[in-house]
N, C-alpha and C. Protein backbone atom coordinates (compact mmCIF):
# COMPACT_ATOMS: atom_id res chain seq x y z
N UNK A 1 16.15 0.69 -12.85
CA UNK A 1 14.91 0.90 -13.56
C UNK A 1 13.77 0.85 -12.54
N UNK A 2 13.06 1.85 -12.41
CA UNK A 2 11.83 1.97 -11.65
C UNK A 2 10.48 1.47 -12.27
N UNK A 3 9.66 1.19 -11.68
CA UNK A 3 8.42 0.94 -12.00
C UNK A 3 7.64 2.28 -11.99
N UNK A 4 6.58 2.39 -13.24
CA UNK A 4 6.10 4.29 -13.30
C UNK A 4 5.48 4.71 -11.99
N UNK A 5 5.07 3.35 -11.57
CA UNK A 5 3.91 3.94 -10.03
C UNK A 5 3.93 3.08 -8.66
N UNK A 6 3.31 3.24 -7.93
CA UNK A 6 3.76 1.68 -6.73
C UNK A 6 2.54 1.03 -6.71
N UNK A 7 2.10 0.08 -5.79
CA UNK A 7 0.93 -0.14 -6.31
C UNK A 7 -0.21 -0.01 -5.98
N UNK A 8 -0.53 1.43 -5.68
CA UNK A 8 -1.73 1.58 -5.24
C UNK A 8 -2.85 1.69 -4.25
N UNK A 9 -2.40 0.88 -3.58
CA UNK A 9 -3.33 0.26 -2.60
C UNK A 9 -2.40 0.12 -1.00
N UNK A 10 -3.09 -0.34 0.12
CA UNK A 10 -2.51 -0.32 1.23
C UNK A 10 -2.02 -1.61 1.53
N UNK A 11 -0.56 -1.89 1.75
CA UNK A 11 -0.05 -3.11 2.06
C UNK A 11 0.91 -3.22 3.13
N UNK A 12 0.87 -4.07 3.66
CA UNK A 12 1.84 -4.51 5.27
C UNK A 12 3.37 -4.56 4.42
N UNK A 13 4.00 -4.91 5.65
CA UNK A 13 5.42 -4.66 4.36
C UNK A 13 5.93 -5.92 4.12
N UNK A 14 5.49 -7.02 4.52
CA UNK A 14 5.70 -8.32 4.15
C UNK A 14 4.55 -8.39 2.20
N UNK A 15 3.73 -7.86 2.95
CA UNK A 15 2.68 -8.26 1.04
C UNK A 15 3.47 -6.99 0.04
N UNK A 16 4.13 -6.01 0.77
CA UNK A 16 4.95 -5.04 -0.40
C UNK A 16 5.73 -5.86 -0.75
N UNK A 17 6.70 -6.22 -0.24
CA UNK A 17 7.67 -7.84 -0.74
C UNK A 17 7.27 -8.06 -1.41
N UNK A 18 6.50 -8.92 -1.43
CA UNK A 18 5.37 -10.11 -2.45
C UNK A 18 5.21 -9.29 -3.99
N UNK A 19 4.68 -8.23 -2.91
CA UNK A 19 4.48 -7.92 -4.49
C UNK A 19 5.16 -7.62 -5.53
N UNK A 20 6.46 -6.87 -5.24
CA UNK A 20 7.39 -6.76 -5.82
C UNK A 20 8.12 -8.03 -6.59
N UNK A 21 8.15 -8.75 -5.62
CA UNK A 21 8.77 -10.12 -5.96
C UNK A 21 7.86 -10.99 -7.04
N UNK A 22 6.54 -10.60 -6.66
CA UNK A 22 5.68 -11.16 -8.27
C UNK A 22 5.73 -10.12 -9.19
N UNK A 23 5.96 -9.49 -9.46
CA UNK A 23 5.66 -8.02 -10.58
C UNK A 23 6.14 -8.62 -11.42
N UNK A 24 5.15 -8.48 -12.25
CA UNK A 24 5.70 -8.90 -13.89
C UNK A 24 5.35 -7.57 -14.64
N UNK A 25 6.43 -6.99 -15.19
CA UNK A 25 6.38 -5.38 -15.94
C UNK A 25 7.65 -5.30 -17.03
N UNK A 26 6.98 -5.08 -18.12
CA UNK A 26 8.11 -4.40 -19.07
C UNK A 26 8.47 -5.84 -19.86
N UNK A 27 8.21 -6.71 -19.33
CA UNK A 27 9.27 -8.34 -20.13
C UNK A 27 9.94 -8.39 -18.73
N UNK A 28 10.14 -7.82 -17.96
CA UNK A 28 10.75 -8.54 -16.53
C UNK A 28 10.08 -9.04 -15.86
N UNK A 29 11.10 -10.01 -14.44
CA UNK A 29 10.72 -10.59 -13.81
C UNK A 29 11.41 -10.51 -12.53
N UNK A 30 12.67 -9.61 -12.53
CA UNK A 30 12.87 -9.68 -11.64
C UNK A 30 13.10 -8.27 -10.47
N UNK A 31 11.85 -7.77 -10.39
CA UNK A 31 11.53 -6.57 -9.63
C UNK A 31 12.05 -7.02 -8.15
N UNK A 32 12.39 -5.85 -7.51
CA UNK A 32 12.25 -5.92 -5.96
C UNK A 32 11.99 -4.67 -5.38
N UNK A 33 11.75 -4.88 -3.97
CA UNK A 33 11.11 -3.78 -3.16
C UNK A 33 12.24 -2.42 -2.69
N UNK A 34 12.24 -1.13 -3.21
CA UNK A 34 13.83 -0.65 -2.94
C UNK A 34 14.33 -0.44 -1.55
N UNK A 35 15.30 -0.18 -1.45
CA UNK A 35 16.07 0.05 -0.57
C UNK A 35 15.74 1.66 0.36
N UNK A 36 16.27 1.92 1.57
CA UNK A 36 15.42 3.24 1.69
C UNK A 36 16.47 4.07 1.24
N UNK A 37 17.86 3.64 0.52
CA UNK A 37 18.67 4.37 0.42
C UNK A 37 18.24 4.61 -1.01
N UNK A 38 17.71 3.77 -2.22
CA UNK A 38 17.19 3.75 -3.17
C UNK A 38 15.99 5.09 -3.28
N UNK A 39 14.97 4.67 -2.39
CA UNK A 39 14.20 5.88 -2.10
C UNK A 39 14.71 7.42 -2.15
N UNK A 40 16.09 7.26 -0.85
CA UNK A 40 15.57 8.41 -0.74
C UNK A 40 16.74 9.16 -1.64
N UNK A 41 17.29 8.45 -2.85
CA UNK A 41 18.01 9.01 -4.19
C UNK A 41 17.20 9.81 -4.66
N UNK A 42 16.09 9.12 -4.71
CA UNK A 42 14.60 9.67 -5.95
C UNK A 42 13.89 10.90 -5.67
N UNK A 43 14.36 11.41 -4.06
CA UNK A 43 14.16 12.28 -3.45
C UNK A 43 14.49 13.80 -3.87
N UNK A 44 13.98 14.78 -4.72
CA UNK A 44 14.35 15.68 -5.27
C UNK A 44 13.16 17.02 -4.70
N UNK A 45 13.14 17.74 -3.65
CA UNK A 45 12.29 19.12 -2.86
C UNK A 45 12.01 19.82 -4.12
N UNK A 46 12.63 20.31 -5.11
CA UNK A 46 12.68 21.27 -6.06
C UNK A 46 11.81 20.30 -7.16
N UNK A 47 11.24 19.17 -7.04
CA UNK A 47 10.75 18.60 -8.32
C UNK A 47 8.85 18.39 -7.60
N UNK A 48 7.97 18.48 -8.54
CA UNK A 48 6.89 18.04 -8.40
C UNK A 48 5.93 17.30 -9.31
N UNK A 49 5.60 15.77 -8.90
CA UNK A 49 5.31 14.92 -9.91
C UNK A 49 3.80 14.47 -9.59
N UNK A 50 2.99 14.63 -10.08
CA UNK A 50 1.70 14.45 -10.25
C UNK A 50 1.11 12.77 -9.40
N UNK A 51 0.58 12.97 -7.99
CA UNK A 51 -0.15 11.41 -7.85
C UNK A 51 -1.36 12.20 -6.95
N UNK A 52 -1.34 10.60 -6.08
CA UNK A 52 -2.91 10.85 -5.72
C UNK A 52 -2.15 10.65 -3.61
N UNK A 53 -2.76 11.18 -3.07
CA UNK A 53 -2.80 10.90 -1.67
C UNK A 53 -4.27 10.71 -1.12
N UNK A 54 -4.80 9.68 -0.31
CA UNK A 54 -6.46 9.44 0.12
C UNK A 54 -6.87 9.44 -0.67
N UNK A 55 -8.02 9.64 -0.84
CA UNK A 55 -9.19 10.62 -2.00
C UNK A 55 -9.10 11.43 -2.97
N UNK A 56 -7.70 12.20 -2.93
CA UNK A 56 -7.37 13.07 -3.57
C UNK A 56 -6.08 14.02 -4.24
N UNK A 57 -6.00 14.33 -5.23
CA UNK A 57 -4.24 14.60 -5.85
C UNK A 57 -3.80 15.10 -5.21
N UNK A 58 -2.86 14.75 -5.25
CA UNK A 58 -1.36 15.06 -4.17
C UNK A 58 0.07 15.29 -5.49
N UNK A 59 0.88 16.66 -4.76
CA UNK A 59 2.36 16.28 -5.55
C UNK A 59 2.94 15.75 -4.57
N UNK A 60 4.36 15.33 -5.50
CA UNK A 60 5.17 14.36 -4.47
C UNK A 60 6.52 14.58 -5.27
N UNK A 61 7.82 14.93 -4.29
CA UNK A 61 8.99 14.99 -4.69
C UNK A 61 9.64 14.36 -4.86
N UNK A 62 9.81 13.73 -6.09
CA UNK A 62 10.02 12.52 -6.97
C UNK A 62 10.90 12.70 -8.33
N UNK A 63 11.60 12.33 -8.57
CA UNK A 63 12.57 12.44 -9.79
C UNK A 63 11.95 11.35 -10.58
N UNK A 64 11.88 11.51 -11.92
CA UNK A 64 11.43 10.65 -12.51
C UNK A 64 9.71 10.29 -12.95
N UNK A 65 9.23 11.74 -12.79
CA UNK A 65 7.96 11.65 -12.59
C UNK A 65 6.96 10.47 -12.58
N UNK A 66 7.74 9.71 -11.36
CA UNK A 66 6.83 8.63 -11.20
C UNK A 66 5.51 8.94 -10.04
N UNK A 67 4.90 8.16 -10.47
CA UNK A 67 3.26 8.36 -9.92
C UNK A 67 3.13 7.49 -8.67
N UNK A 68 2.98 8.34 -7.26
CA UNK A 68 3.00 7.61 -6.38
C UNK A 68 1.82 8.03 -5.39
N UNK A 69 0.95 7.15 -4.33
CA UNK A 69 -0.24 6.89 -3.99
C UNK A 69 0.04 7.24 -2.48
N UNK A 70 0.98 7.79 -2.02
CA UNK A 70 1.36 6.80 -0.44
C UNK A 70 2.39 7.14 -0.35
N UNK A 71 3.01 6.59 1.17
CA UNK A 71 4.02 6.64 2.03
C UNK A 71 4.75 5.32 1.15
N UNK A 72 5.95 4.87 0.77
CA UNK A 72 6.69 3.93 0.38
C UNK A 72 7.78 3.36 0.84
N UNK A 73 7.66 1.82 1.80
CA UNK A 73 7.67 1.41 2.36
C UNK A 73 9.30 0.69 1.70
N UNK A 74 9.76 0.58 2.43
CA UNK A 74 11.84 -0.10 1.98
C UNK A 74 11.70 -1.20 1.81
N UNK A 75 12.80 -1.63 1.59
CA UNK A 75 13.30 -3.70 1.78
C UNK A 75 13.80 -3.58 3.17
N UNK A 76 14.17 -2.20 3.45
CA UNK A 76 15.12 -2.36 4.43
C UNK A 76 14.53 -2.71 5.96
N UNK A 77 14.96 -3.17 6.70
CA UNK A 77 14.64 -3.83 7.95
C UNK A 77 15.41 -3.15 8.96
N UNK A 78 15.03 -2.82 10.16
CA UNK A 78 15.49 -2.10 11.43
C UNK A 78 15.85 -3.23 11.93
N UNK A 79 17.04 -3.07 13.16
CA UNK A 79 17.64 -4.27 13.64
C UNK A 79 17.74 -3.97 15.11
N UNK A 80 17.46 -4.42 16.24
CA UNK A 80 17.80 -4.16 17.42
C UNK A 80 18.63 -4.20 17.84
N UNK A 81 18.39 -4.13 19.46
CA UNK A 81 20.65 -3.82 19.51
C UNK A 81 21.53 -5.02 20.03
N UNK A 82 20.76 -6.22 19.30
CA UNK A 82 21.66 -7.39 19.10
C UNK A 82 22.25 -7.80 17.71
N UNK A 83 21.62 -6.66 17.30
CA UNK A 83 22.09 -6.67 15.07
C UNK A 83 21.00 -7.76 15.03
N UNK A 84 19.87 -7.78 15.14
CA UNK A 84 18.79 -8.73 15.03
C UNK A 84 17.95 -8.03 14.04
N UNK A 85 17.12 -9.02 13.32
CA UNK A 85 15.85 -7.92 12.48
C UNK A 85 15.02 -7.63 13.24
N UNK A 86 14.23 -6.37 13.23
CA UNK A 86 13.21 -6.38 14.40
C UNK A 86 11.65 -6.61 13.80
N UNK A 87 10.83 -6.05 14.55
CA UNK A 87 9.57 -6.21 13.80
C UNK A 87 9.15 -4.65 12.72
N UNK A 88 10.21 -4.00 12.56
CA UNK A 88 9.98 -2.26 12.13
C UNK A 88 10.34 -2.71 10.85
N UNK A 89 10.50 -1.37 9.62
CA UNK A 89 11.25 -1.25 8.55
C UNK A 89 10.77 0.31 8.06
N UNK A 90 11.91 1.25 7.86
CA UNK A 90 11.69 2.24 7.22
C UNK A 90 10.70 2.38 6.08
N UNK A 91 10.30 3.56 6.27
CA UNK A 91 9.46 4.02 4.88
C UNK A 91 9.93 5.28 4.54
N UNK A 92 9.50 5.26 3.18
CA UNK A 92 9.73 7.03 3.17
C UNK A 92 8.75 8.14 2.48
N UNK A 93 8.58 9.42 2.66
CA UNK A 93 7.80 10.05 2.43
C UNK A 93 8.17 11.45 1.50
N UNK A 94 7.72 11.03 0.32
CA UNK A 94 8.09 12.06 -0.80
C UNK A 94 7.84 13.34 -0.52
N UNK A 95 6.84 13.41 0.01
CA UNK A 95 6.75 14.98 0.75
C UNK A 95 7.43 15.97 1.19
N UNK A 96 7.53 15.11 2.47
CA UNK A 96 8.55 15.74 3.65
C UNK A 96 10.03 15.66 2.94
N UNK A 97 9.82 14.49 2.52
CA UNK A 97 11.63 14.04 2.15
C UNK A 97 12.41 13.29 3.61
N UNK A 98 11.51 12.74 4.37
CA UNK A 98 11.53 12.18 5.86
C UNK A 98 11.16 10.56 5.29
N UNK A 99 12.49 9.85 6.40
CA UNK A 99 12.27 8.25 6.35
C UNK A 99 11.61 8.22 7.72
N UNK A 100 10.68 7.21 8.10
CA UNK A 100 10.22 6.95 9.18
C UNK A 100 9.85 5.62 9.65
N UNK A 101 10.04 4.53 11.03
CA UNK A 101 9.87 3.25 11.06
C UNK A 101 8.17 3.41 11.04
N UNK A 102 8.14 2.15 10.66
CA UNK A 102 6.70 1.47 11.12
C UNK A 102 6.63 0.10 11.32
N UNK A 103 5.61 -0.80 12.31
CA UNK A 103 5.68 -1.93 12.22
C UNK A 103 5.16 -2.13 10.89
N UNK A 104 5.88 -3.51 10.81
CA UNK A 104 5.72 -4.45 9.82
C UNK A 104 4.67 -5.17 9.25
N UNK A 105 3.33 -5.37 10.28
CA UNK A 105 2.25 -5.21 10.03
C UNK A 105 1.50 -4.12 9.26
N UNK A 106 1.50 -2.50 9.93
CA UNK A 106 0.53 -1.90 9.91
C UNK A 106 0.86 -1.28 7.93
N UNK A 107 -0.57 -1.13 7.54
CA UNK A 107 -0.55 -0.80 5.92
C UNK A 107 -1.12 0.49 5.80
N UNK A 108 -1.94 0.84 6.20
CA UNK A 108 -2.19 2.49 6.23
C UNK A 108 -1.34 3.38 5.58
N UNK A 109 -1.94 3.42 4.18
CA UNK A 109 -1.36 4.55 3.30
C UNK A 109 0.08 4.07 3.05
N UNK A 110 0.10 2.83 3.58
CA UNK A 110 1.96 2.17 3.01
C UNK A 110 1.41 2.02 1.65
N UNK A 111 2.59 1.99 1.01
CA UNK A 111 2.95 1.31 -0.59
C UNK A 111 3.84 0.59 -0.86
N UNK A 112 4.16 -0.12 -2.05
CA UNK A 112 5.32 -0.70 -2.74
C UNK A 112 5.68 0.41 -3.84
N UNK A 113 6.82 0.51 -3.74
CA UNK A 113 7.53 0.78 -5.09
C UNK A 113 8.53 -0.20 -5.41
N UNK A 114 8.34 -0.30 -6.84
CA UNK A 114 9.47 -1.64 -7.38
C UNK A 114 10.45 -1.03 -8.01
N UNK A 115 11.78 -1.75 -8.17
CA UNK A 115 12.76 -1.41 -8.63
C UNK A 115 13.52 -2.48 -9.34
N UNK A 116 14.46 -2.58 -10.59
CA UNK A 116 15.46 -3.50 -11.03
C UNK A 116 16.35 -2.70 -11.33
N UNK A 117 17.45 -4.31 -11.13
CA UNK A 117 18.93 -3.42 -11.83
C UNK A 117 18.60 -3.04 -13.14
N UNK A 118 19.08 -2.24 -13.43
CA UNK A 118 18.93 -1.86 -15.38
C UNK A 118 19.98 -2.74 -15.57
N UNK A 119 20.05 -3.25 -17.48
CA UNK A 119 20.76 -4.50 -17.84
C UNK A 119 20.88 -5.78 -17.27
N UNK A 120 20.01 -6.21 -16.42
CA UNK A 120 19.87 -7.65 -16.05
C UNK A 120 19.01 -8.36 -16.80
């Protein structure tokens, strides 16, 4: 189960966490931040779903005509080449249909999108 939109605004990918992890939506409670493999399911070139990019509307290739603001940022974590977490984590971009790292800090046009298991 997806959340209709992410949230909006520009967040590091530690406060996308957060946020996910507080989302209270629908009678749930237990949202999380998806996976980039999650993402890039939702990933459909042939579909176009109505959001906003900067200042101004943007489509975005999205199944599920969910409403998205931004680049949307994973759970998932890059690991160096000791199998370590590093300071990166994929994002992905409905557009292109392209995952790409970024540090973990930077928020610029990042987002959250939330996700639950359905039936939990």
């Amino acid at each position: 189960m997806w959340a209709a939109k992410d949230n909006g605004k520009d967040v590091s990918w530690q406060k996308a966490m957060k946020y996910c992890r507080d989302l209270r939506l629908a009678g749930y409670s237990d949202w999380r931040l998806a996976t980039i493999y999650e993402l890039q399911d939702i990933y459909d070139a042939n579909l176009e779903s109505p959001g906003l990019a900067g200042s101004g509307r943007a489509m975005w290739h999205v199944k599920g005509n969910l409403f998205l603001t931004g680049l949307e940022w994973s759970s998932s974590r890059n690991h160096d080449d000791r199998g370590q977490p590093s300071g990166s984590a994929p994002r992905f971009d409905f557009n292109s249909g392209k995952r790409f790292n970024d540090n973990l800090g930077y928020s610029t046009f990042k987002r959250a999108l939330c996700v639950r298991k359905a039936g939990s």
